[in-house]
C-alpha atoms as a PDB file:
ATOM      1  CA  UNK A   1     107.041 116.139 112.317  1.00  0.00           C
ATOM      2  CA  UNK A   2     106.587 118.330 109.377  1.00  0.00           C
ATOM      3  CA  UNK A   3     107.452 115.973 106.650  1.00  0.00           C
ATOM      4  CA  UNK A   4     105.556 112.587 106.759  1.00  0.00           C
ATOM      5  CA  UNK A   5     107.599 110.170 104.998  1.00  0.00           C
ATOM      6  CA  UNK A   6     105.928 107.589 103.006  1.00  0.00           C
ATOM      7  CA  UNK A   7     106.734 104.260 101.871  1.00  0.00           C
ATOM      8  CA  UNK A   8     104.622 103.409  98.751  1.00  0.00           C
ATOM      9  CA  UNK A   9     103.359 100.370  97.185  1.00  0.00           C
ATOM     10  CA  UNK A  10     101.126  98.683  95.133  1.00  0.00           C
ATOM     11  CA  UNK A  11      98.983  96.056  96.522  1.00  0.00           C
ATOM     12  CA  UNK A  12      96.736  93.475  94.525  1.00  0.00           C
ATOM     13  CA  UNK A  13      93.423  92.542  95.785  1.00  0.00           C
ATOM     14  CA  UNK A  14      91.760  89.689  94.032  1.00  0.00           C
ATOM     15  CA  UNK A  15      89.280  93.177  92.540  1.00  0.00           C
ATOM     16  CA  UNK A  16      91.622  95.748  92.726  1.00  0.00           C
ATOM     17  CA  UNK A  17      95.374  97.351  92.579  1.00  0.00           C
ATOM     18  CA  UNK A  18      95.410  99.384  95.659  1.00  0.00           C
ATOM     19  CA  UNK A  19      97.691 101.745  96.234  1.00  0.00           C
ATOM     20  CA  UNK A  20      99.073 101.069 100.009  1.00  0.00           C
ATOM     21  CA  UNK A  21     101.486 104.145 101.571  1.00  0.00           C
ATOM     22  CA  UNK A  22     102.940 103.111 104.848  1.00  0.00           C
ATOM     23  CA  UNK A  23     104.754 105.883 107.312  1.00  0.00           C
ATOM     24  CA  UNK A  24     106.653 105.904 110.953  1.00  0.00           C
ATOM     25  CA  UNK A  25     108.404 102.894 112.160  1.00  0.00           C
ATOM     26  CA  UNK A  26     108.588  99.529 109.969  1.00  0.00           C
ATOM     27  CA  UNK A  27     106.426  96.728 110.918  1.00  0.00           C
ATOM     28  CA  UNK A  28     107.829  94.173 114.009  1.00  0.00           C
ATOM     29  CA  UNK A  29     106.627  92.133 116.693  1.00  0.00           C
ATOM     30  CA  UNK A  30     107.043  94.811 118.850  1.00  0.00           C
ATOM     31  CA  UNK A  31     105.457  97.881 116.622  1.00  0.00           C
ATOM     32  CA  UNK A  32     101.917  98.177 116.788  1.00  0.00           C
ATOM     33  CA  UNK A  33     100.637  98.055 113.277  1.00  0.00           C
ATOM     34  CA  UNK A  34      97.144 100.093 112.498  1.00  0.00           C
ATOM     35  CA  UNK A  35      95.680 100.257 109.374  1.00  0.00           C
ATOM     36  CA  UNK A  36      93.821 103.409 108.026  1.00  0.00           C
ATOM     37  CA  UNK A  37      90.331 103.185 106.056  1.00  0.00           C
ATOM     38  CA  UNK A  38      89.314 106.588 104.426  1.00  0.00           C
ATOM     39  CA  UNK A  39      85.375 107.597 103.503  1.00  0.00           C
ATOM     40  CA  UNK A  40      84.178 109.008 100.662  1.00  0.00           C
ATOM     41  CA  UNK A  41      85.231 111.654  99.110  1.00  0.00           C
ATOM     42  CA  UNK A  42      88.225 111.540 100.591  1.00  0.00           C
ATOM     43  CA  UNK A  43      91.993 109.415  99.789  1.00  0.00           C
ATOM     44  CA  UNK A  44      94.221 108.338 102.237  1.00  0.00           C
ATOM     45  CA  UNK A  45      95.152 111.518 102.762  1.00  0.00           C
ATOM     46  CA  UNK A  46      92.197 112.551 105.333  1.00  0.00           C
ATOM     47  CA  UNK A  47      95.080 110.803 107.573  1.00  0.00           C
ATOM     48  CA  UNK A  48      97.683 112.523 107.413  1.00  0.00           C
ATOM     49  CA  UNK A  49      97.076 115.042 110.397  1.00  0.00           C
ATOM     50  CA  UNK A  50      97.001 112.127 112.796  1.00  0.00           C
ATOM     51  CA  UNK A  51      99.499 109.898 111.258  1.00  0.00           C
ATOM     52  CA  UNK A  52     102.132 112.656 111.681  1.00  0.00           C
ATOM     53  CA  UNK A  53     101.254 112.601 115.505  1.00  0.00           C
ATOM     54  CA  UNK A  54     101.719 108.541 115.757  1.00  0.00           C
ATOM     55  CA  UNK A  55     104.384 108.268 113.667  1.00  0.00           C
ATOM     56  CA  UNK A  56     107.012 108.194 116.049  1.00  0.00           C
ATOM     57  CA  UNK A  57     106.086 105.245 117.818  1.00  0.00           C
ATOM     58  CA  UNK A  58     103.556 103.529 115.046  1.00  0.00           C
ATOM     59  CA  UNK A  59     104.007 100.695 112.237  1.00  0.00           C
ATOM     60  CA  UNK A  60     101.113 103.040 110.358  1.00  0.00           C
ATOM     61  CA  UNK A  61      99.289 102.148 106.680  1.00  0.00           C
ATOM     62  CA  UNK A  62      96.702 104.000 104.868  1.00  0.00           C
ATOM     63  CA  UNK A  63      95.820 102.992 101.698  1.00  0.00           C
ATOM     64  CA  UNK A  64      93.244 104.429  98.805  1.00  0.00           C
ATOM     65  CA  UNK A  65      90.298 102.552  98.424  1.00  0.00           C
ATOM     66  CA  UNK A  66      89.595 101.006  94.741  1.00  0.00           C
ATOM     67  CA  UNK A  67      87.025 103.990  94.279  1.00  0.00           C
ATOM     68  CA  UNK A  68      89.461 106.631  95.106  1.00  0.00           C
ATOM     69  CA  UNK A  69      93.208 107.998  94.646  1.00  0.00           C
ATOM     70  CA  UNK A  70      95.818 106.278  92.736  1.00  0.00           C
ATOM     71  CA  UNK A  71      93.747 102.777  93.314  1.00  0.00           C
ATOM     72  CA  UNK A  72      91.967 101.137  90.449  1.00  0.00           C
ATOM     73  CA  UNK A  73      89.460  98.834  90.354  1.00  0.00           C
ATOM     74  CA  UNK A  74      90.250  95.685  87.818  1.00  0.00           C
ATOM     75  CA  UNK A  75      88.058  94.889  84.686  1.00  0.00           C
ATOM     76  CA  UNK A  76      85.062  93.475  85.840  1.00  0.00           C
ATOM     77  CA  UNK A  77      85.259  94.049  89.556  1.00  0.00           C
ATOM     78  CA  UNK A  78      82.862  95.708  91.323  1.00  0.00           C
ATOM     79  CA  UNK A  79      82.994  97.745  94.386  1.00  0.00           C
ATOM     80  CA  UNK A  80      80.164  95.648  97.275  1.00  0.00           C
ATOM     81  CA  UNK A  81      81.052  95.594 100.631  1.00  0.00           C
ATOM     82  CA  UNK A  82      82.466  92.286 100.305  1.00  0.00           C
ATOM     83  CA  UNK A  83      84.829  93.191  97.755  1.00  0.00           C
ATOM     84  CA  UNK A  84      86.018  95.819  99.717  1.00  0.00           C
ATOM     85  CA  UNK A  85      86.145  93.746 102.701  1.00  0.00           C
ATOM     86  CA  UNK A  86      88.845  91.360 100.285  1.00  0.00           C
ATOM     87  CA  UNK A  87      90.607  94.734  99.572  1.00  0.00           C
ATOM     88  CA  UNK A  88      91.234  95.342 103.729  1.00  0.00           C
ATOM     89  CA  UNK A  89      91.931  91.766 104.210  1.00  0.00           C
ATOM     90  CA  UNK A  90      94.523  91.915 101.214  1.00  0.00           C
ATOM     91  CA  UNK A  91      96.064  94.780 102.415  1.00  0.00           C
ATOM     92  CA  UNK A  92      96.333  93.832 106.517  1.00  0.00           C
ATOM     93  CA  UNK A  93      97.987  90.265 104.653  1.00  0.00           C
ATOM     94  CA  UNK A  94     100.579  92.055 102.671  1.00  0.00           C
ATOM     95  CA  UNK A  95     101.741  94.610 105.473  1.00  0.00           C
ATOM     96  CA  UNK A  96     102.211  91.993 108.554  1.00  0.00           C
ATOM     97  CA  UNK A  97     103.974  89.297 105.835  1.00  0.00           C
ATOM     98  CA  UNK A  98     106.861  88.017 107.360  1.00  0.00           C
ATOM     99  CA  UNK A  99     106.336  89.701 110.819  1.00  0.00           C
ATOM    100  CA  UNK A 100     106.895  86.886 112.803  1.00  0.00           C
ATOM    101  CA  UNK A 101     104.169  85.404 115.734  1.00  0.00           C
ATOM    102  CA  UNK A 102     101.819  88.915 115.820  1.00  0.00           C
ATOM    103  CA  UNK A 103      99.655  89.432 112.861  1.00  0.00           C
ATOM    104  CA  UNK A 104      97.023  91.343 114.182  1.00  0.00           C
ATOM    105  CA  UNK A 105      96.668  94.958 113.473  1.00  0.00           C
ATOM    106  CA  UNK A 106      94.660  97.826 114.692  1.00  0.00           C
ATOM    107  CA  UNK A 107      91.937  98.584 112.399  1.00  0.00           C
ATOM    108  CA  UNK A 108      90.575 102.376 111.788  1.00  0.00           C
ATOM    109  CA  UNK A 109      87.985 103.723 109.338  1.00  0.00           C
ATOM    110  CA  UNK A 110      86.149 107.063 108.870  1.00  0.00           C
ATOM    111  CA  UNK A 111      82.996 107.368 107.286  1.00  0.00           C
ATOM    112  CA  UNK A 112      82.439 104.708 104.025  1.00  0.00           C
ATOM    113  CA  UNK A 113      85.733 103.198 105.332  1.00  0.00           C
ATOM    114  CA  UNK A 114      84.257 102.302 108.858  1.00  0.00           C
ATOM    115  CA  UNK A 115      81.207 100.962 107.218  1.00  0.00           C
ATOM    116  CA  UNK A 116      83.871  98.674 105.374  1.00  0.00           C
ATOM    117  CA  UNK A 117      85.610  98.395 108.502  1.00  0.00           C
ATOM    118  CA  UNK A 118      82.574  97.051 110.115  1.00  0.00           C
ATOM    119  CA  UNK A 119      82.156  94.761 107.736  1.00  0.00           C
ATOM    120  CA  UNK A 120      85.728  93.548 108.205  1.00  0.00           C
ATOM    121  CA  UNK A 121      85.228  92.770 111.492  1.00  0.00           C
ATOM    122  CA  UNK A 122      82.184  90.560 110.461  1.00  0.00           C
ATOM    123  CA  UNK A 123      84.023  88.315 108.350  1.00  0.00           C
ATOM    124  CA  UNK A 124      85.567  85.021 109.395  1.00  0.00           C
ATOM    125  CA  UNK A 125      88.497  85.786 107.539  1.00  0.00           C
ATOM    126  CA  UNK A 126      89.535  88.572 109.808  1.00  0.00           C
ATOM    127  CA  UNK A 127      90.026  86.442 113.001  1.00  0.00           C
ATOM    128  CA  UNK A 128      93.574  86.594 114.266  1.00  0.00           C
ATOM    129  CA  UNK A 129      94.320  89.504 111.532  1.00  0.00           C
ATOM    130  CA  UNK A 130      92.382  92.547 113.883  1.00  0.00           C
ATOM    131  CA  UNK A 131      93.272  93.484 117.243  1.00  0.00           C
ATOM    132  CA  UNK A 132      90.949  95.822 117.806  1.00  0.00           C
ATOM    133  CA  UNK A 133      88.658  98.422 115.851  1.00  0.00           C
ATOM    134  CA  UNK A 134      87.990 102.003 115.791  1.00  0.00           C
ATOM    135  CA  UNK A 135      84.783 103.457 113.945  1.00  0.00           C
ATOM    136  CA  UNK A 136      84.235 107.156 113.543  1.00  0.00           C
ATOM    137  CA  UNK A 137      80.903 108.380 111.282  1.00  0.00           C
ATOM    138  CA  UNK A 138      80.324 105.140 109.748  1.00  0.00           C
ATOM    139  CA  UNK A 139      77.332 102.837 110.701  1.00  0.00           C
ATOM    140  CA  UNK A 140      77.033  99.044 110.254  1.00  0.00           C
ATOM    141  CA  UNK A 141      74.799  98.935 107.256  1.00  0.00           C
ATOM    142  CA  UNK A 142      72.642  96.335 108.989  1.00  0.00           C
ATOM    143  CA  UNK A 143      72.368  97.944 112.129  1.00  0.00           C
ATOM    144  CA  UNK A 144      71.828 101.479 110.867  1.00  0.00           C
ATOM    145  CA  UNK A 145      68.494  99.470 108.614  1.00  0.00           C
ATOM    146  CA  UNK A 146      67.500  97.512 112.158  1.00  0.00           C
ATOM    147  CA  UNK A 147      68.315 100.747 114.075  1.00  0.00           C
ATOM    148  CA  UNK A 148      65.843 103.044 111.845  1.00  0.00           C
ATOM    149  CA  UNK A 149      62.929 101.015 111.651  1.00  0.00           C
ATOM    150  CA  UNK A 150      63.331 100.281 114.976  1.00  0.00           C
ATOM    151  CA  UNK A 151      62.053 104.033 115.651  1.00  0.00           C
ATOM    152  CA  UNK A 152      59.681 104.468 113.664  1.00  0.00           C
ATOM    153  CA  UNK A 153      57.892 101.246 116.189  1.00  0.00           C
ATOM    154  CA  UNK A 154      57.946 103.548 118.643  1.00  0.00           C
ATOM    155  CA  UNK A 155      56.273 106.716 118.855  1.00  0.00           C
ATOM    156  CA  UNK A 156      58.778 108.132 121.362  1.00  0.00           C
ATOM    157  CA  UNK A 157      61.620 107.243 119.110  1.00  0.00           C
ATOM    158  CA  UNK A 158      60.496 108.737 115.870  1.00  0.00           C
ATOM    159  CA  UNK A 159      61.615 112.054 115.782  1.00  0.00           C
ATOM    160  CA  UNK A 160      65.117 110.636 115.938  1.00  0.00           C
ATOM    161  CA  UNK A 161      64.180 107.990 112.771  1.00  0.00           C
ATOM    162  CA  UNK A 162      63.172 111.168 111.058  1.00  0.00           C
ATOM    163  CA  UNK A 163      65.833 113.274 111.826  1.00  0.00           C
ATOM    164  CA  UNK A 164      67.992 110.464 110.492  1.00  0.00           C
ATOM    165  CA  UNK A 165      66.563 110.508 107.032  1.00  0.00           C
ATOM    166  CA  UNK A 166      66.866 114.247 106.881  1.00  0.00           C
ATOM    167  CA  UNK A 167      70.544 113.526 107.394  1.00  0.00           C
ATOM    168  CA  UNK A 168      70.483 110.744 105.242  1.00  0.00           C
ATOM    169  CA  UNK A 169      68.545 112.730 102.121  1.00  0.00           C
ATOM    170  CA  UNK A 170      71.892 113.135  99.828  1.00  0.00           C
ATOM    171  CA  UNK A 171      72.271 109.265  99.627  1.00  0.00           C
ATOM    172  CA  UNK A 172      68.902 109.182  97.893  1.00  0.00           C
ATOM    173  CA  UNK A 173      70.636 111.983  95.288  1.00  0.00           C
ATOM    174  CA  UNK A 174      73.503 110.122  95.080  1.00  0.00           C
ATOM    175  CA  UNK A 175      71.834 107.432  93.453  1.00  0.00           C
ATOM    176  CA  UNK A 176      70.016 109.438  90.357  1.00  0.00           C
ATOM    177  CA  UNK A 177      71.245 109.571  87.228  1.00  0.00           C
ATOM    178  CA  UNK A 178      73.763 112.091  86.076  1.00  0.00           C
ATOM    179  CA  UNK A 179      72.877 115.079  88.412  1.00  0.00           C
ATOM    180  CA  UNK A 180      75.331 114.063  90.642  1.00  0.00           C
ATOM    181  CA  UNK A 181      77.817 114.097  88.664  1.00  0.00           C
ATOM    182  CA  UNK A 182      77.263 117.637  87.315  1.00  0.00           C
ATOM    183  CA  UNK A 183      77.161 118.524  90.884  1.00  0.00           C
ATOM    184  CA  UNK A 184      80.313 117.267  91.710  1.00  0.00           C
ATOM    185  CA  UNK A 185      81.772 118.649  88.447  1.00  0.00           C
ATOM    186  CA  UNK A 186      80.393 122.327  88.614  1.00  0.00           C
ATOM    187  CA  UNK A 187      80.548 123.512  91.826  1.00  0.00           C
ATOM    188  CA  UNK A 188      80.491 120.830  95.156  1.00  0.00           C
ATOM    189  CA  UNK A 189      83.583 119.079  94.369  1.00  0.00           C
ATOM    190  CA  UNK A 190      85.277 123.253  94.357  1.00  0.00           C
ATOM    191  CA  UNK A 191      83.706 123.687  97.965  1.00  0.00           C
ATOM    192  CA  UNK A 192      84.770 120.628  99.099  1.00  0.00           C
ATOM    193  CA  UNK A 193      88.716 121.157  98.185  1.00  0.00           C
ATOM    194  CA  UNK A 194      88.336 124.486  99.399  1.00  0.00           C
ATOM    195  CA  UNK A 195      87.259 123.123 102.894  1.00  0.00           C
ATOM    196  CA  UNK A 196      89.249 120.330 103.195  1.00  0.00           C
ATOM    197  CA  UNK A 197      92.440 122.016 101.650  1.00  0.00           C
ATOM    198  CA  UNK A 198      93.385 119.199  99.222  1.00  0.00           C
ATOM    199  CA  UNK A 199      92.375 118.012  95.274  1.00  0.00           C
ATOM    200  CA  UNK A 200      89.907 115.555  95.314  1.00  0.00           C
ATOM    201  CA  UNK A 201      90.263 115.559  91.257  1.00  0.00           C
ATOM    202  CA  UNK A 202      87.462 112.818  90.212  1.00  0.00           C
ATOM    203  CA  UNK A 203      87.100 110.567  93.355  1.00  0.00           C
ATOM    204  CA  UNK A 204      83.818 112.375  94.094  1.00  0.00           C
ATOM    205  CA  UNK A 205      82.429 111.538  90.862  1.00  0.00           C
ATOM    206  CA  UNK A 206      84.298 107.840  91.099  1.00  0.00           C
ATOM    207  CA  UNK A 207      83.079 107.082  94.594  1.00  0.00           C
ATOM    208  CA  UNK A 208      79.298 107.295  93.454  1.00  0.00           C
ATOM    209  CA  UNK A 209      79.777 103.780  92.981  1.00  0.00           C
ATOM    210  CA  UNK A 210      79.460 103.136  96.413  1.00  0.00           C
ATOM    211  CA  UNK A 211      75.943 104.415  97.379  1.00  0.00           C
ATOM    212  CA  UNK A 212      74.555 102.692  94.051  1.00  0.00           C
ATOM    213  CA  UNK A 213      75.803  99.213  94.564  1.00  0.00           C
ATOM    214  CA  UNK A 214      75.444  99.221  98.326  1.00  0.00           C
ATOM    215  CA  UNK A 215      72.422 101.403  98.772  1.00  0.00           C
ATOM    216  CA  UNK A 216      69.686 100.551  96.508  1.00  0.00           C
ATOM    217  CA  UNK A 217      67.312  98.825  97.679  1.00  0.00           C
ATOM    218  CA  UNK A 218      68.315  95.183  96.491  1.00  0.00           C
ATOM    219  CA  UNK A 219      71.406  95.376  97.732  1.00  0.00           C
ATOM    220  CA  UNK A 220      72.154  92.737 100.563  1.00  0.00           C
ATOM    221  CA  UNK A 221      75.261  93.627 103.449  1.00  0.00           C
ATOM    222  CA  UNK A 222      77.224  91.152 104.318  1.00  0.00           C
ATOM    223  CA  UNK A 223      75.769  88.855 107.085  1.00  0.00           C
ATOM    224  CA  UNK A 224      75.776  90.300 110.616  1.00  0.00           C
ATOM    225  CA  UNK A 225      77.451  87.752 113.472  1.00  0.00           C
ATOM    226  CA  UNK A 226      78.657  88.686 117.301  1.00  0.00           C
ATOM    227  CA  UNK A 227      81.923  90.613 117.605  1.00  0.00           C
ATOM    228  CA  UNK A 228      83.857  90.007 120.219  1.00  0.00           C
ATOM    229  CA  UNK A 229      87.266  91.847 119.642  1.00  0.00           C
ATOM    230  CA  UNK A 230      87.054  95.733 121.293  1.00  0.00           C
ATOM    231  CA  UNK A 231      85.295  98.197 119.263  1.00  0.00           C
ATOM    232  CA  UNK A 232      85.689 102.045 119.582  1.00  0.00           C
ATOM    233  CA  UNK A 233      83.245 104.000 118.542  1.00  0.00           C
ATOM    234  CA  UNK A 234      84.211 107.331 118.415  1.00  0.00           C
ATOM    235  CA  UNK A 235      81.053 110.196 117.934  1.00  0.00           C
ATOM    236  CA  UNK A 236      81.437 113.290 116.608  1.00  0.00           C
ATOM    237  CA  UNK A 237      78.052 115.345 118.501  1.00  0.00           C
ATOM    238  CA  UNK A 238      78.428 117.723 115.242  1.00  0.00           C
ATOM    239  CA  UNK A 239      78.173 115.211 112.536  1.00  0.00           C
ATOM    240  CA  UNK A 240      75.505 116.449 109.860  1.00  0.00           C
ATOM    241  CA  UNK A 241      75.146 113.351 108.388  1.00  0.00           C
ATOM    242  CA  UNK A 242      75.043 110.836 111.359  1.00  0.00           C
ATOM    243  CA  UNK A 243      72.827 110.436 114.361  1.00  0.00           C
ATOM    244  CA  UNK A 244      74.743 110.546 117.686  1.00  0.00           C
ATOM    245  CA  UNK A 245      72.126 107.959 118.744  1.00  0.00           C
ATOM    246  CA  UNK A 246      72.903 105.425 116.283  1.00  0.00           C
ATOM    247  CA  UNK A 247      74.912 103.610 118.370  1.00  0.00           C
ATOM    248  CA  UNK A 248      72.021 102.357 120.243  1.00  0.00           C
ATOM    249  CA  UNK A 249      71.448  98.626 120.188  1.00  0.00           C
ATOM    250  CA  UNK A 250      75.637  98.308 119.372  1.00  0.00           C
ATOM    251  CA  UNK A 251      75.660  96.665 123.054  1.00  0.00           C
ATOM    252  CA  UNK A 252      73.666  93.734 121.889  1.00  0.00           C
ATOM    253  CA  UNK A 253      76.198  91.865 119.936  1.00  0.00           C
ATOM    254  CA  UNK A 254      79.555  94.136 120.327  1.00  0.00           C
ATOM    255  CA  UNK A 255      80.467  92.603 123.078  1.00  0.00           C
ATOM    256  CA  UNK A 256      83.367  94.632 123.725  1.00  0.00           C
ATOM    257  CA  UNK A 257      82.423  98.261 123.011  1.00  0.00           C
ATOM    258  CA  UNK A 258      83.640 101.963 124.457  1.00  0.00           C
ATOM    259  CA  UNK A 259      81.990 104.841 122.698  1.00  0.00           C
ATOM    260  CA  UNK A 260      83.179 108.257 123.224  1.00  0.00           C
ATOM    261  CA  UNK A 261      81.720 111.331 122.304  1.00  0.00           C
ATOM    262  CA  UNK A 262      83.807 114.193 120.998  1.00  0.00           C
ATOM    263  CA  UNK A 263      83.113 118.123 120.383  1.00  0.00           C
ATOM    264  CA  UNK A 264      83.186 118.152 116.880  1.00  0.00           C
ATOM    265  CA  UNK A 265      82.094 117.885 112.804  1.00  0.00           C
ATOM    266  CA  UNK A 266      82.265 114.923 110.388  1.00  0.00           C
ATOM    267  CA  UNK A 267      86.111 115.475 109.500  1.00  0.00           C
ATOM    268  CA  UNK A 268      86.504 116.593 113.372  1.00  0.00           C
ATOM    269  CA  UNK A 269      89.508 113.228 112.999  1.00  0.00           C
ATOM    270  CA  UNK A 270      91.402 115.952 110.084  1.00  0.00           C
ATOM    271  CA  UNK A 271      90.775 119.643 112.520  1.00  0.00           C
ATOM    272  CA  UNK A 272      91.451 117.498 115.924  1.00  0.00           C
ATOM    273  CA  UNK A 273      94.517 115.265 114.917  1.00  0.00           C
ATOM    274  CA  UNK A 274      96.047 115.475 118.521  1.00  0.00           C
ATOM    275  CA  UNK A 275      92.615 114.538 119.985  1.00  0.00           C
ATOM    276  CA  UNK A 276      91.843 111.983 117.589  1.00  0.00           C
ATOM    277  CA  UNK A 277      95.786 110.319 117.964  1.00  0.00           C
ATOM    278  CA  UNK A 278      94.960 110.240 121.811  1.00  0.00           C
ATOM    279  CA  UNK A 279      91.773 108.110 121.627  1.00  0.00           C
ATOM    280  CA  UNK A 280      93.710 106.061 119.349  1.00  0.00           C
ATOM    281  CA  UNK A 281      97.088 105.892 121.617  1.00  0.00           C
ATOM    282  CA  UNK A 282      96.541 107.367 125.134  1.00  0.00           C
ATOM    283  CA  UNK A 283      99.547 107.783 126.062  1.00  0.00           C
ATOM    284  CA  UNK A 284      99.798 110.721 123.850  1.00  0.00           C
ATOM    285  CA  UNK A 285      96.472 111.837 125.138  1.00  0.00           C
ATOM    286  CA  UNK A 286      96.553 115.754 126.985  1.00  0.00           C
ATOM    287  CA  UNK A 287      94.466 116.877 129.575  1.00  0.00           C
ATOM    288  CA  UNK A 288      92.741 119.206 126.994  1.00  0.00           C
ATOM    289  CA  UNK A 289      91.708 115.843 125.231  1.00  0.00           C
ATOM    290  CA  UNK A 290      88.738 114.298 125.207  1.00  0.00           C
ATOM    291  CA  UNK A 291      87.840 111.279 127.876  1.00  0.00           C
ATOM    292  CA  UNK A 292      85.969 108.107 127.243  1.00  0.00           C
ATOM    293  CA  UNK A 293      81.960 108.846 127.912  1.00  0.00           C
ATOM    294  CA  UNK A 294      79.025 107.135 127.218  1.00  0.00           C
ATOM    295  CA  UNK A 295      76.381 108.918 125.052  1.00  0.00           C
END
């Protein structure tokens, strides 16, 4: 479809007014529901490629995260993973209202919003509200720290821990003082809308936030427990910034996990919409698409 139609709203999180946009068919009992998380820098927009493919046959909501878009964080509020875990939980509850026996949704997130979305799935709260959930470039923050030291124990293993905190080097220089906000402002946020083809405005400069509350080094995640709904985790092999191997050690308490390996970059969901859509509904899936692998 070459317009996407969107139905807009404004959502209230106990930290945040969230801007919620929902497109294709309207929620029932008989509409699959899945909700969208975006990373960082992006909006809800890093979406739209594959929400125009599913929108035909999809109950589909993306919303922008309190640190990005036409969201806004609330005086006082702060932006830890379990405040955005309230904002995903707020939003699933206000989109399924009123939809009869089936609450549960499909749950996607890319980048800082699978991070969240692995939180998500962590939290009491979320039982009966997710179906299922799909993670693309976006560790658990737990088991990315377990994951990491866990090479460096083993001399056979530490060429991948330290090719991981090559990768990992800009979350360090996210966390200094002012210069990365004078990079954003003269020159990276410029390359960035010139490769992803849409303003990012000041969401580069407002999503800082998120590596400074969640990555320093007193920061605690959200408690880890067994998840037992199915997880997908999808792996781009040409991610700069993750590790194909980090899902290593996922088997030990994902119970239900599929991981799939895919030919492409860290936005690879944006440049591979009709790829991405078919891992996420295969019945739209082509023979050109990718198949389920292990790593």
């Amino acid at each position: 479809m070459d317009v996407l139609r969107q139905r807009h709203s404004t959502i209230r999180s106990e930290g945040a007014d969230l801007a919620v946009f929902e497109y294709g068919l309207e929620h029932g009992p008989d509409v699959p529901t899945v909700v969208f998380v975006h990373g960082y820098p992006d909006d809800h927009r890093v979406f739209h490629p594959v929400l125009r493919e599913l929108a035909g046959t999809h109950h589909l909501v993306a919303f922008d995260t309190r640190n990005a878009g036409r969201s806004r964080p609330l005086d006082g509020a702060g932006f830890t993973l379990a405040e955005l875990v309230d904002d995903i939980l707020a939003v699933i509850s206000a989109v399924t209202r009123g939809s009869g026996t089936s609450r549960r949704v499909r749950l996607v997130g890319h980048d800082w919003g699978s991070i969240q979305g692995w939180a998500a799935v962590q939290d009491e709260r979320s039982d009966g509200l997710i179906a299922d959930y799909t993670s693309i470039s976006g560790p658990d923050l737990r088991h990315f720290s377990r994951w990491l030291r866990s090479r460096f124990q083993d001399p056979r293993l530490a060429l991948q821990g330290a090719g991981q905190m090559l990768r990992s080097s800009y979350v360090g220089f996210f966390q200094l003082p002012a210069l990365p906000e004078l990079a954003w402002k003269y020159g990276m946020t410029r390359r960035y809308e010139l490769t992803a083809r849409r303003n990012v405005g000041s969401d580069p400069v407002r999503g800082l936030a998120l590596y400074r509350t969640n990555m320093a080094s007193d920061a605690t995640p959200p408690r880890r427990r067994h998840v037992r709904l199915p997880v997908h985790v999808i792996v781009p092999l040409k991610d700069p910034f993750l590790s194909r191997h980090l899902v290593d050690g996922l088997e030990d308490w994902v119970e239900d996990l599929t991981v799939t390996t895919v030919p492409g970059g860290h936005w690879w969901i944006a440049r591979e919409p009709r790829a991405f859509a078919g891992l996420l509904a295969p019945t739209l899936r082509s023979a050109d698409d990718p198949d389920r692998s292990g790593i």
